[in-house]
Protein backbone atom coordinates (compact mmCIF):
# COMPACT_ATOMS: atom_id res chain seq x y z
CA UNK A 1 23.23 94.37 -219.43
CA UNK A 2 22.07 95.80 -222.82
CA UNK A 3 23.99 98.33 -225.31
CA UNK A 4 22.78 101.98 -226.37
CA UNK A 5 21.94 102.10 -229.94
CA UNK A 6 23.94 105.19 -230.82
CA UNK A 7 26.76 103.40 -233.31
CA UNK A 8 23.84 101.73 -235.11
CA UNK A 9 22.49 105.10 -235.45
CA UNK A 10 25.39 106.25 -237.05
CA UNK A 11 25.25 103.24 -239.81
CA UNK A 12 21.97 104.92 -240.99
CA UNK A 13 21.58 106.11 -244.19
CA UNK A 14 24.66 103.49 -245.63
CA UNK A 15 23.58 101.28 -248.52
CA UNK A 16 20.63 101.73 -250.37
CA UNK A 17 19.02 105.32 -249.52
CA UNK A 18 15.76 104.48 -250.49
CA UNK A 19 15.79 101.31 -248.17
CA UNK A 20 16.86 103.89 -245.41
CA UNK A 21 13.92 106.38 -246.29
CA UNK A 22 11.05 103.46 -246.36
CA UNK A 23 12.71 102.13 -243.25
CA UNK A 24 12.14 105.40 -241.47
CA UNK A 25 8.59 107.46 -243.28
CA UNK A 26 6.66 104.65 -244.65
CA UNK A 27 7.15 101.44 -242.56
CA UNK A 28 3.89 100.96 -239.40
CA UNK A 29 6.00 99.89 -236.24
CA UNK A 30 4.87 96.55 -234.96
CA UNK A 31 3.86 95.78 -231.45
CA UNK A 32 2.92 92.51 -229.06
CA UNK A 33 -0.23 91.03 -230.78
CA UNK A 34 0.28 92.40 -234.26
CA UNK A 35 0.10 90.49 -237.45
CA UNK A 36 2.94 90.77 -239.91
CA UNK A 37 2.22 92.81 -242.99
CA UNK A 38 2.76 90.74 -246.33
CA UNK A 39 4.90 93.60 -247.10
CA UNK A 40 7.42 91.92 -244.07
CA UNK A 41 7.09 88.70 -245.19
CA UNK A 42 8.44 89.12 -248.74
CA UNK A 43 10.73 92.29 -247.64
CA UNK A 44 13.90 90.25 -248.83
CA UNK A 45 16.84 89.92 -246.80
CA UNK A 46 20.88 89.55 -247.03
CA UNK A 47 21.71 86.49 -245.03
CA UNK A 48 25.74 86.21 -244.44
CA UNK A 49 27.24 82.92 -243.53
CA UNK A 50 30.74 82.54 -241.65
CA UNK A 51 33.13 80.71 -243.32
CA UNK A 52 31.42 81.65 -246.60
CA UNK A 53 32.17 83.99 -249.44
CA UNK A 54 29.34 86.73 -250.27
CA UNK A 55 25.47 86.20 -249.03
CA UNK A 56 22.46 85.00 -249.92
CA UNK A 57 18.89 86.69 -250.20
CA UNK A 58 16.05 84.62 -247.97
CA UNK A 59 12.92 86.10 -247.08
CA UNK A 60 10.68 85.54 -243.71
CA UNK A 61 8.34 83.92 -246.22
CA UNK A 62 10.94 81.33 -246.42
CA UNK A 63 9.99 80.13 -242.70
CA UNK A 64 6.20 80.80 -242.44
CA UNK A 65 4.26 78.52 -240.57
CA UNK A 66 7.37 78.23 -238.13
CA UNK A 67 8.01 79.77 -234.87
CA UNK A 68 10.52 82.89 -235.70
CA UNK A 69 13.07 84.86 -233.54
CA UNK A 70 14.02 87.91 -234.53
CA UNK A 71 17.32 89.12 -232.65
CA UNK A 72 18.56 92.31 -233.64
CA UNK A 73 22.01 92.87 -232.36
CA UNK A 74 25.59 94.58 -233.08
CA UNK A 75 29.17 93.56 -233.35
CA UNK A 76 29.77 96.24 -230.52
CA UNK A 77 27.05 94.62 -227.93
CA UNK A 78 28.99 92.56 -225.82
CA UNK A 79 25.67 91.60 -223.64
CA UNK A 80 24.63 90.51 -228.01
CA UNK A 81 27.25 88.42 -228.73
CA UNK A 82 26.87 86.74 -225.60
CA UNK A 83 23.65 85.44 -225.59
CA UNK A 84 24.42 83.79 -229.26
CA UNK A 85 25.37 80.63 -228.53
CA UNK A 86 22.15 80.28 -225.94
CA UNK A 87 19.83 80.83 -228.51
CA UNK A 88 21.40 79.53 -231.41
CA UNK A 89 21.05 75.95 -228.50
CA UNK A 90 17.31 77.10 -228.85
CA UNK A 91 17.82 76.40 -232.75
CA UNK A 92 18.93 73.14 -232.24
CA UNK A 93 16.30 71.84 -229.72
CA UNK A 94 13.33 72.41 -232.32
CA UNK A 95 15.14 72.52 -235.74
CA UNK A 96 11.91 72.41 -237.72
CA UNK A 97 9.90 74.33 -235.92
CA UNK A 98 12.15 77.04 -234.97
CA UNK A 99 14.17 79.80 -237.10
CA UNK A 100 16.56 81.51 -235.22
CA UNK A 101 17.55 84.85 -237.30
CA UNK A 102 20.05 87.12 -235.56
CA UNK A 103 19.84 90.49 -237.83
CA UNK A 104 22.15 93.66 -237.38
CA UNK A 105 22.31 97.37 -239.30
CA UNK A 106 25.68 97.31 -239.53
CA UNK A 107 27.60 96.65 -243.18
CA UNK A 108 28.27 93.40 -244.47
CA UNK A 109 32.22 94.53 -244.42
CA UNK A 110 32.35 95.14 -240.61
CA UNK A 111 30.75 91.51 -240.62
CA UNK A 112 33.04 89.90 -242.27
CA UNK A 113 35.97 91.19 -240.01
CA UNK A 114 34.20 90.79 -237.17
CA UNK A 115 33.94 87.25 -237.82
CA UNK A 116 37.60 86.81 -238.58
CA UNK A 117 38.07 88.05 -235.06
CA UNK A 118 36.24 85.64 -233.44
CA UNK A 119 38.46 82.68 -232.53
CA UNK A 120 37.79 81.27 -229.21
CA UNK A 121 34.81 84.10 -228.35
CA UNK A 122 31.49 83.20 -228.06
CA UNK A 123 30.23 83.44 -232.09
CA UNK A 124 33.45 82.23 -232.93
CA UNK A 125 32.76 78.70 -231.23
CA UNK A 126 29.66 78.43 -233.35
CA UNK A 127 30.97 78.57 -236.43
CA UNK A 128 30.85 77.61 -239.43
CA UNK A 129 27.00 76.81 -237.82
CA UNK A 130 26.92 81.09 -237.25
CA UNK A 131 24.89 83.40 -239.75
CA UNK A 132 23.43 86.38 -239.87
CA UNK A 133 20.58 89.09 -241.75
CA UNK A 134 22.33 92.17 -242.86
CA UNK A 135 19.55 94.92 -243.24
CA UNK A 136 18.14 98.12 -241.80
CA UNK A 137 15.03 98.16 -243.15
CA UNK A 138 13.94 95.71 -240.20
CA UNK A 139 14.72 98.55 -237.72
CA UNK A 140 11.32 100.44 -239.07
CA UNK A 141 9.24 97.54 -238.18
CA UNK A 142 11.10 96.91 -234.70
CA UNK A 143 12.21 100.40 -233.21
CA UNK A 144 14.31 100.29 -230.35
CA UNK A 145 16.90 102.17 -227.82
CA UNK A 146 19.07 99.60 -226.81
CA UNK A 147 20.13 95.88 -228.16
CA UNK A 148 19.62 93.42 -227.79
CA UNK A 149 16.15 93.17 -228.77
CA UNK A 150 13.97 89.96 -229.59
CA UNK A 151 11.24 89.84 -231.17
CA UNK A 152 9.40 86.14 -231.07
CA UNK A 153 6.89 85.54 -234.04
CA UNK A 154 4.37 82.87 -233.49
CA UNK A 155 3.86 80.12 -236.26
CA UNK A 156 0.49 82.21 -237.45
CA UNK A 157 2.18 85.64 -237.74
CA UNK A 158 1.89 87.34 -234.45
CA UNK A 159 4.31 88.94 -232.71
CA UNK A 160 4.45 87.23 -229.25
CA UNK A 161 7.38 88.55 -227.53
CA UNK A 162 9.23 91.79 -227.40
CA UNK A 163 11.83 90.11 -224.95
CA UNK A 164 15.51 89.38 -224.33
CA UNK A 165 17.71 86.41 -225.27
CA UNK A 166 18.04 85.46 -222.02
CA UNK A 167 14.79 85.15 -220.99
CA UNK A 168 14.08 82.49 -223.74
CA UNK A 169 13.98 79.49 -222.88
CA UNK A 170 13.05 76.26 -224.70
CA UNK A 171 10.07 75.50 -222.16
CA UNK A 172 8.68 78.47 -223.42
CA UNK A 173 8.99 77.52 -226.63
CA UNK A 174 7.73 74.28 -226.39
CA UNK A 175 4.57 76.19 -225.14
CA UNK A 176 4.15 78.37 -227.76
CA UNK A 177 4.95 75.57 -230.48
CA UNK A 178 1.84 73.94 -228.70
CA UNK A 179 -0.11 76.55 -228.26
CA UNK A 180 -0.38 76.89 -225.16
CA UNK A 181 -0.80 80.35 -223.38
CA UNK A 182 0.02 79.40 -219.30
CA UNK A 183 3.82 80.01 -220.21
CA UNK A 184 5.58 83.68 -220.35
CA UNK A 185 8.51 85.41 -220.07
CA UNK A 186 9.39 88.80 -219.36
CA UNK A 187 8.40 92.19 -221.55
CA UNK A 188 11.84 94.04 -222.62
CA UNK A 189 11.17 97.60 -221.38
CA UNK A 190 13.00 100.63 -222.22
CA UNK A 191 14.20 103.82 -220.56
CA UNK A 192 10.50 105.02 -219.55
CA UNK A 193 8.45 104.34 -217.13
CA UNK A 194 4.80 104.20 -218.34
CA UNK A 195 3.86 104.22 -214.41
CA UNK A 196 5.74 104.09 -211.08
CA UNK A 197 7.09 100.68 -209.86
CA UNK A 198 4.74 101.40 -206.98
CA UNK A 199 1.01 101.93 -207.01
CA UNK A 200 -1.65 102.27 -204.40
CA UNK A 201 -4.69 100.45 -204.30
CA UNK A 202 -6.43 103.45 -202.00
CA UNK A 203 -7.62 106.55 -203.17
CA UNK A 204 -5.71 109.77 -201.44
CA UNK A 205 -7.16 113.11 -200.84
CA UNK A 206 -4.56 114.56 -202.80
CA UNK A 207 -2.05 114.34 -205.41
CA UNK A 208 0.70 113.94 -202.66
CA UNK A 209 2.92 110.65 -202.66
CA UNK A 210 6.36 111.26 -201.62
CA UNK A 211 8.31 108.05 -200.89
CA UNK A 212 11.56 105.88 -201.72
CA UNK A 213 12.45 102.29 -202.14
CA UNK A 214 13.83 98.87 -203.75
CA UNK A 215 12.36 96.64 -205.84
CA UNK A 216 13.74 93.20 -207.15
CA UNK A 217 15.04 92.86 -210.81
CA UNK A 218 12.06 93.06 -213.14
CA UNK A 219 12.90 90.79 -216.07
CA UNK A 220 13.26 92.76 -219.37
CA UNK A 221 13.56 95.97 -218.26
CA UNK A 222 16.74 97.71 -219.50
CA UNK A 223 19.15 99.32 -216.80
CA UNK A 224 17.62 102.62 -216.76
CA UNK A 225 18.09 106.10 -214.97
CA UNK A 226 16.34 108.99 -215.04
CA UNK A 227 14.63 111.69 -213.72
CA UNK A 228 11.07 113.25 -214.65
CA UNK A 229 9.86 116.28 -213.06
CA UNK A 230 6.09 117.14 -212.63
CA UNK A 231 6.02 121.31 -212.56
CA UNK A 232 1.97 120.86 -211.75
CA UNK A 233 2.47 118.39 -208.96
CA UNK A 234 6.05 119.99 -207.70
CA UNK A 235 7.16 117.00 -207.64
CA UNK A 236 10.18 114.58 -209.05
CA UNK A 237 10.17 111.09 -210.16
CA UNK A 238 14.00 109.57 -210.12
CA UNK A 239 13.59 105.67 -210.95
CA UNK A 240 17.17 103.18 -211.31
CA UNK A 241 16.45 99.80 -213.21
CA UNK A 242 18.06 96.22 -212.60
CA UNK A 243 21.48 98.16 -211.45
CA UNK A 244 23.71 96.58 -208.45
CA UNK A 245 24.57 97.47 -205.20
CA UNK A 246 28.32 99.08 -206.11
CA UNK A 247 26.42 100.90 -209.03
CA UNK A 248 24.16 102.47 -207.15
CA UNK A 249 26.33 104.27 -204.95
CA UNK A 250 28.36 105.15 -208.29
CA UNK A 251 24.96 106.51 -209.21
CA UNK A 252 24.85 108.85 -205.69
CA UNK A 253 28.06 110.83 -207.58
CA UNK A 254 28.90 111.41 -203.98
CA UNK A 255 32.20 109.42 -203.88
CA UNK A 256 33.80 110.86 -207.67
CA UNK A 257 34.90 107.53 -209.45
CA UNK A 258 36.62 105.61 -206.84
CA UNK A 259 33.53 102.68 -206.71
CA UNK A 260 34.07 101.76 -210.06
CA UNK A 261 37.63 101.79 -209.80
CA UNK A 262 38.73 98.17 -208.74
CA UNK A 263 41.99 99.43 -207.19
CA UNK A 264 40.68 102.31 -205.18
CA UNK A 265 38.35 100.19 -203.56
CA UNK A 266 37.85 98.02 -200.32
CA UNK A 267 34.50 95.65 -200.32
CA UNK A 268 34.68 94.92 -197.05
CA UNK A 269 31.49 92.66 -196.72
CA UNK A 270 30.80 89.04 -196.14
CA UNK A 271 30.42 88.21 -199.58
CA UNK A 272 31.68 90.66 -202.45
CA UNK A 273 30.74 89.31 -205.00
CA UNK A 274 27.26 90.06 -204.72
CA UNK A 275 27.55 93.94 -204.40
CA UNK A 276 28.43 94.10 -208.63
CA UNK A 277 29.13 92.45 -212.10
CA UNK A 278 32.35 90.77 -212.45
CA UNK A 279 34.48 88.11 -214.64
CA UNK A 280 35.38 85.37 -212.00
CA UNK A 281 38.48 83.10 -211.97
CA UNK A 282 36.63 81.05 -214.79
CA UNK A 283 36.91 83.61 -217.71
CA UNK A 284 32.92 84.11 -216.97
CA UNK A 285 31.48 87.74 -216.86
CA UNK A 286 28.33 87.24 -213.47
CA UNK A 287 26.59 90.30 -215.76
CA UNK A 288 25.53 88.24 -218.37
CA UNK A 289 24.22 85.86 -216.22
CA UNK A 290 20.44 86.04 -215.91
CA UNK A 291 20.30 84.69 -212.39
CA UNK A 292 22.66 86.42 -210.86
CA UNK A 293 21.21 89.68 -212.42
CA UNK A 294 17.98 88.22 -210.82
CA UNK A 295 19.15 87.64 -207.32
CA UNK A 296 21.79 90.52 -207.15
CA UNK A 297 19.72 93.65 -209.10
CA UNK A 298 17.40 95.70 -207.93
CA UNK A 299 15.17 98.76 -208.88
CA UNK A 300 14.92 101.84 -206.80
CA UNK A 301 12.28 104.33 -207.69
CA UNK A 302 11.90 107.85 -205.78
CA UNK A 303 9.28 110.67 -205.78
CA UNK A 304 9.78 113.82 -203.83
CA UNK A 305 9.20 117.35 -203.26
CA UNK A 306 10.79 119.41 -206.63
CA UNK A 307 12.47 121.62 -203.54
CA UNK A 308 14.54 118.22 -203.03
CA UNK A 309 16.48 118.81 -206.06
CA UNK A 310 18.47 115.84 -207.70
CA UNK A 311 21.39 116.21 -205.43
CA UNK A 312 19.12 115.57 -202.30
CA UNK A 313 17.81 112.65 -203.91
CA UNK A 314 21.20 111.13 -204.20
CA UNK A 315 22.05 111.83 -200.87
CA UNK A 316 18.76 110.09 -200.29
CA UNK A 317 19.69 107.19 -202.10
CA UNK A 318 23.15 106.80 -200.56
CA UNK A 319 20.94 106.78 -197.20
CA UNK A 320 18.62 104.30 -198.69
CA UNK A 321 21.45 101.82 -199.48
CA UNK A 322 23.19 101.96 -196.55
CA UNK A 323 19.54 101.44 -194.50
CA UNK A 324 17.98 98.78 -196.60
CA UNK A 325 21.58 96.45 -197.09
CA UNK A 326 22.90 96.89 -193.89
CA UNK A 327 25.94 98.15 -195.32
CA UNK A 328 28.09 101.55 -194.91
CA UNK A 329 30.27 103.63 -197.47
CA UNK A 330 32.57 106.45 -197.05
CA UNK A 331 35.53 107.97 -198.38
CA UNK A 332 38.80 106.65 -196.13
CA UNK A 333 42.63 107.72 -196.43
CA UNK A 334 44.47 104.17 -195.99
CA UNK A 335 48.19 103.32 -196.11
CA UNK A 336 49.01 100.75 -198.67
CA UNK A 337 51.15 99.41 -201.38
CA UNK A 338 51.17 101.60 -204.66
CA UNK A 339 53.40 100.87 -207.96
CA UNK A 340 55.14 103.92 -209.69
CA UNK A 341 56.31 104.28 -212.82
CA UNK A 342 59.94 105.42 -213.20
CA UNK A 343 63.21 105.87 -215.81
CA UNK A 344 65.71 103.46 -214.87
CA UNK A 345 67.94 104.33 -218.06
CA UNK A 346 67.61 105.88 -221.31
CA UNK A 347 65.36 104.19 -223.42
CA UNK A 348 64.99 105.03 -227.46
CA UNK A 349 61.52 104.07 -227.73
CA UNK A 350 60.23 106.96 -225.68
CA UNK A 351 58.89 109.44 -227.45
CA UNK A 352 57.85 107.84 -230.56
CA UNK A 353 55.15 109.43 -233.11
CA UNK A 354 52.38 107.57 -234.80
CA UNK A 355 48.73 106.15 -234.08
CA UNK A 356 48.98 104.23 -230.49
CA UNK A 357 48.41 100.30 -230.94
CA UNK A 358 47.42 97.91 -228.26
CA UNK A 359 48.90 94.37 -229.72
CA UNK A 360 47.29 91.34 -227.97
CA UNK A 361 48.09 87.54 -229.48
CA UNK A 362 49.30 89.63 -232.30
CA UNK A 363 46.21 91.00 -233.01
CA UNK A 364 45.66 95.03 -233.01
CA UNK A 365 43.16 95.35 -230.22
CA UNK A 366 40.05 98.39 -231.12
CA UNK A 367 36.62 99.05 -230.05
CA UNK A 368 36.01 99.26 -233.72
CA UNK A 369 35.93 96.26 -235.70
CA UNK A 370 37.37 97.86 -239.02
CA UNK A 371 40.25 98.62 -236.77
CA UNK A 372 41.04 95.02 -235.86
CA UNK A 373 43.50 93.60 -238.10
CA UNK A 374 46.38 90.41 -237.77
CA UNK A 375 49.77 92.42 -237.22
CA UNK A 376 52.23 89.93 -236.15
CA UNK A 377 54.73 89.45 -233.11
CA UNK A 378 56.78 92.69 -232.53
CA UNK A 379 60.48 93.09 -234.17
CA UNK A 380 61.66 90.63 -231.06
CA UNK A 381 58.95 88.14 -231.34
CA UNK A 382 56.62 89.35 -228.72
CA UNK A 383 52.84 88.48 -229.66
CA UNK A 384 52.02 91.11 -227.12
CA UNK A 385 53.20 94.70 -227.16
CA UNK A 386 52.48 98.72 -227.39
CA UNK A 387 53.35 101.06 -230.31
CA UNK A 388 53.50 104.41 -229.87
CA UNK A 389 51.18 104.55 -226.31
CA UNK A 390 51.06 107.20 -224.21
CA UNK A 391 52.33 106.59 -220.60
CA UNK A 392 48.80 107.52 -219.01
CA UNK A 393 46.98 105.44 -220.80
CA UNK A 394 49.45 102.80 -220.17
CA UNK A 395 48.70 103.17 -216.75
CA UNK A 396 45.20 103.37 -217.28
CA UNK A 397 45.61 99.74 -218.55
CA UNK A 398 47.39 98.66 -215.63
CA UNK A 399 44.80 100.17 -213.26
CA UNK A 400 41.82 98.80 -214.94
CA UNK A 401 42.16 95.63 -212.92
CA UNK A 402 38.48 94.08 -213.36
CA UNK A 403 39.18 93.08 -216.73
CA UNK A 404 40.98 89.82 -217.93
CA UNK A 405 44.25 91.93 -219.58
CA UNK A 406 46.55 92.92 -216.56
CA UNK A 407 46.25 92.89 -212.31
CA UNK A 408 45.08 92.62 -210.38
CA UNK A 409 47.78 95.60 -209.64
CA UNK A 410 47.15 97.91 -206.88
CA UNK A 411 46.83 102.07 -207.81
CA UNK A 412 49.87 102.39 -210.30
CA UNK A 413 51.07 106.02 -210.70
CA UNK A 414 53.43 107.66 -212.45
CA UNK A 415 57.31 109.68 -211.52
CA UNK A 416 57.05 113.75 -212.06
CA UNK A 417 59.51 113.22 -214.68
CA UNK A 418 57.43 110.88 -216.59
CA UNK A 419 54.75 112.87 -218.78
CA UNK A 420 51.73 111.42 -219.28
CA UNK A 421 51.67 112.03 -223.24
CA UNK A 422 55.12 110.95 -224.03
CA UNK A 423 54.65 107.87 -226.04
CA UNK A 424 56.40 104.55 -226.29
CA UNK A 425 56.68 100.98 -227.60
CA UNK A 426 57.01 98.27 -224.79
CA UNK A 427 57.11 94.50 -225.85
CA UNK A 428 54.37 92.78 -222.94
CA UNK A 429 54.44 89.36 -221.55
CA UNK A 430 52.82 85.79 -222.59
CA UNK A 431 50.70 86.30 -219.77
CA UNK A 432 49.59 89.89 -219.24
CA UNK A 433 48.48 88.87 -215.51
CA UNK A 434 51.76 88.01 -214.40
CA UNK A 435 53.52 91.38 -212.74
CA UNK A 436 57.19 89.80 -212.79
CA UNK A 437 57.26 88.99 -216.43
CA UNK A 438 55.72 91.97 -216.80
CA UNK A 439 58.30 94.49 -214.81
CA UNK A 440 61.18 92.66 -216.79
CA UNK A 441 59.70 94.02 -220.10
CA UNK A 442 59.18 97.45 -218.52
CA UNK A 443 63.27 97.23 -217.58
CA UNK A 444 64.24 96.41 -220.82
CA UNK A 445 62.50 99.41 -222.13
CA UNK A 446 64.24 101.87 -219.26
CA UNK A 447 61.12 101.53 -217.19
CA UNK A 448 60.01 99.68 -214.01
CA UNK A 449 57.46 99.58 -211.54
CA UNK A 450 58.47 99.58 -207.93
CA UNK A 451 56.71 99.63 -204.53
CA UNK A 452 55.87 102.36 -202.47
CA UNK A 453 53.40 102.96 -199.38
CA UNK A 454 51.44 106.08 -199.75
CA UNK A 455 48.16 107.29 -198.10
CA UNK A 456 45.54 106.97 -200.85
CA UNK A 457 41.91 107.98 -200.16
CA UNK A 458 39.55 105.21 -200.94
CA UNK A 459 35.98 103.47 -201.83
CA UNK A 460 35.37 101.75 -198.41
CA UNK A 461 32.21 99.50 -197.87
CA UNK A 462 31.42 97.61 -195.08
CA UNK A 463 28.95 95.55 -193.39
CA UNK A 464 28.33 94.77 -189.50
CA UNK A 465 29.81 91.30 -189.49
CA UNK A 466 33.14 92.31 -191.05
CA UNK A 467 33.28 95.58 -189.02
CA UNK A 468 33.15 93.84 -185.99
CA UNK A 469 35.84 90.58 -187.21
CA UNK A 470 38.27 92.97 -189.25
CA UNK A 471 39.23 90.97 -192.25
CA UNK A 472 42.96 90.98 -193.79
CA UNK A 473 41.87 92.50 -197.32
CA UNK A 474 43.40 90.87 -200.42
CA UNK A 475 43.62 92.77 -203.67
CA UNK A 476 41.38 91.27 -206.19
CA UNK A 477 39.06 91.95 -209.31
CA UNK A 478 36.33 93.16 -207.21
CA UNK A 479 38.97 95.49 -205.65
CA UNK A 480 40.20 94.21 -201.70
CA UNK A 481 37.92 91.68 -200.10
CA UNK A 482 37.96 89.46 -197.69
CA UNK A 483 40.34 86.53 -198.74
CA UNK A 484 38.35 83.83 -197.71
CA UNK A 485 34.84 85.68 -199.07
CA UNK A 486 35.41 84.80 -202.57
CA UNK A 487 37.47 82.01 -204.11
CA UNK A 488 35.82 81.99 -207.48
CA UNK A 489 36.97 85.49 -208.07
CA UNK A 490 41.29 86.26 -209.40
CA UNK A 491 43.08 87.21 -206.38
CA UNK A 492 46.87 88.92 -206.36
CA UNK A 493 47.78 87.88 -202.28
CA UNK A 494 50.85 89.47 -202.55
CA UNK A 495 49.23 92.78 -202.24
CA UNK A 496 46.82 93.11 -198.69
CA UNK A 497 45.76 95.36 -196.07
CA UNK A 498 44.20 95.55 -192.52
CA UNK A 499 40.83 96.30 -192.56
């Protein structure tokens, strides 16, 4: 999984404006096999420590003759922050021969809150050990679209690598520290292809190749789309990188949102938890997870007639799934168990003014780290709660069952006399995943969520064997599975359906 570059973008140009303006007219881009410039080795850099008051200036100088990795990264970059404690484990195989130097763009501020956020997350268990380069210059010599991005510098200067943290491993650098050349990893590509995933060895009579098909995950290649059109040839190019199974029928656009909805879906295959990314019953996210990326990702690649269009080539690619898997989607109307929101009495806090607050272990949840801050319990002790929220995006919270805060829930809607934008303060439970505790809060506020049946139209996918056996489905993360397909993955058993 990898992170767009577009808030680090927006941090350029903060700090010193001359940095910014060497950074971006002045400094050579470095590639695989390059030498770093004495300019790079003395360029000095802000090194912030956790647990530490201000920073300290260290240069790469400071570890020549060592091996070096560069990894640039963001306090936004989940897939970053991630991969930390991995190779800061590198570190501490070869301590003298190694520097590990994680480096972001962003402000030394936004650091320093980020790491007073960090309790129990994946930086936070390595500090006070955790440090990091502040600087943007950097991002002149090392250009890229999406983080992370590692760049391994051999003990002579060269830059070995342009890779991912994942695909280190400390056999490869026990290689390199030797010198020895039989050992690689994987090439972090971006966006582009350079050339198709498939080639021919024979030479054609013509420029004419139409064809479509799957590839396996190719290690450091970012998950890209797109589409490039040849006017000459007439012909289009549409290429998908290292995406799942459930994404790619996302990517057909041919079933609106419902596959990426956990709720509105049925996975209806002998084993769900290979069709997409998930956090299991463990707490651990399967996307981060470099082999099950590698056994569970593919790449498709497609070149056609330009008469196709781009919505032919979907439809092609919904074909091509369904061929190559042995599986089948479709939209379905099923009968089951939906929650609605309704009044059950007059409640004060509805209607409330002010910026909406998400309050987890008394800390204001925000994408944005300047937003997080310690708040407190509520006024009656709760250390989870709402302020000011508006009722759809409540329910947007409830629905968004893949994720570790509530559910799983089946689809949750809302009473015609409920309006989406009215706004109110609900105290939450201990443990957002349990739906009793939770309904009691929602009471106690003039709210509650009750159970209905209603015909909902949704995400079906099936395979041959579970066509044929038909499956009770139990709600889970993944959406409803199988109950016996997947015990490692959070299951809510009061809520099921016949397949």
């Amino acid at each position: 999984m990898f992170c767009v570059c577009l808030a680090q973008a927006g941090q350029r140009g903060l700090g010193n404006p001359a940095a910014a303006a060497l950074a971006t007219d002045s400094i050579k881009p470095l590639q695989i096999g390059d030498t770093i410039p004495e300019a790079l080795w003395n360029l000095p850099l802000r090194m912030v420590q956790a647990g530490q008051e201000g920073s300290t200036n260290v240069t790469l100088n400071d570890y020549r003759g060592k091996l070096i990795i560069l990894d640039f990264w963001a306090t936004w970059c989940g897939p970053c922050i991630t991969e930390m404690p991995h190779l800061f484990s590198l570190q501490g195989v070869f301590p003298a021969k190694l520097m590990l130097l994680p480096v972001t763009s962003q402000n030394e501020k936004l650091i320093r809150i980020f790491l007073n956020n960090q309790k129990n997350k994946p930086i936070g268990q390595l500090e006070p050990s955790f440090y990091t380069i502040v600087n943007e210059s950097l991002r002149g010599y090392f250009p890229r679209q999406t983080i992370p991005h590692t760049v391994v510098i051999s003990s002579t200067g060269e830059i070995e690598v342009i890779t991912l943290p994942n695909l280190i491993t400390a056999d490869y650098l026990r290689a390199k520290l030797e010198g020895r050349k039989d050992t690689l990893i994987g090439q972090k590509r971006e966006f582009r292809l350079s050339k198709p995933f498939l080639g021919s060895n024979y030479e054609t009579t013509n420029a004419t190749a139409y064809y479509t098909g799957f590839l396996g995950h190719i290690d450091g290649l970012t998950a890209i789309l797109s589409t490039d059109t040849d006017t000459v040839a007439r012909q289009i190019h549409h290429y998908i990188g290292n995406r799942s199974i459930l994404e790619f029928y996302a990517l057909t656009r041919l079933f609106g949102g419902l596959p990426l909805q956990p709720n509105r879906r049925i996975i209806a295959v002998t084993s769900p938890p290979d069709m997409l990314p998930h956090i299991q019953a463990n707490g651990l996210n399967t996307g981060y997870d470099i082999n099950w990326e590698r056994k569970y990702t593919y790449c498709y690649e497609s070149y056609a007639p330009m008469a196709v269009g781009l919505e032919g080539i979907r439809s092609r690619l919904k074909q091509d799934v369904d061929f190559f898997f042995g599986l089948q989607a479709r939209i379905e109307k099923r009968m089951l168990t939906v929650l609605r929101l309704i009044k059950v009495g007059y409640s004060d806090t509805l209607s409330n003014d002010g910026e909406r607050t998400f309050v987890r272990n008394g800390r204001v949840v925000h994408r944005l780290d300047d937003k997080q801050k310690e708040l407190g319990p509520s006024p009656s002790g709760a250390i989870n709660y709402l302020l000011n929220y508006p009722i759809d995006e409540f329910l947007y919270l409830l629905n968004e069952c893949n994720t570790d805060t509530f559910g799983p829930l089946p689809p949750v809607i809302t009473a015609t006399d409920l309006h989406g934008q009215t706004r109110m303060n609900i105290d939450l439970p201990d443990d957002l995943t349990d739906f009793e505790a939770l309904n009691k809060c929602l009471v106690k506020q003039g709210l509650k969520l009750v159970e209905e049946e209603q015909e909902m139209e949704m995400f079906v996918l099936s395979d041959r064997a579970t066509e044929k056996s038909k499956p009770t489905l139990v709600l889970s993360r993944l959406g409803y599975i199988p109950a016996e397909s997947a015990p490692t993955v959070f299951m809510n058993p009061h809520y099921n359906i016949l397949n």
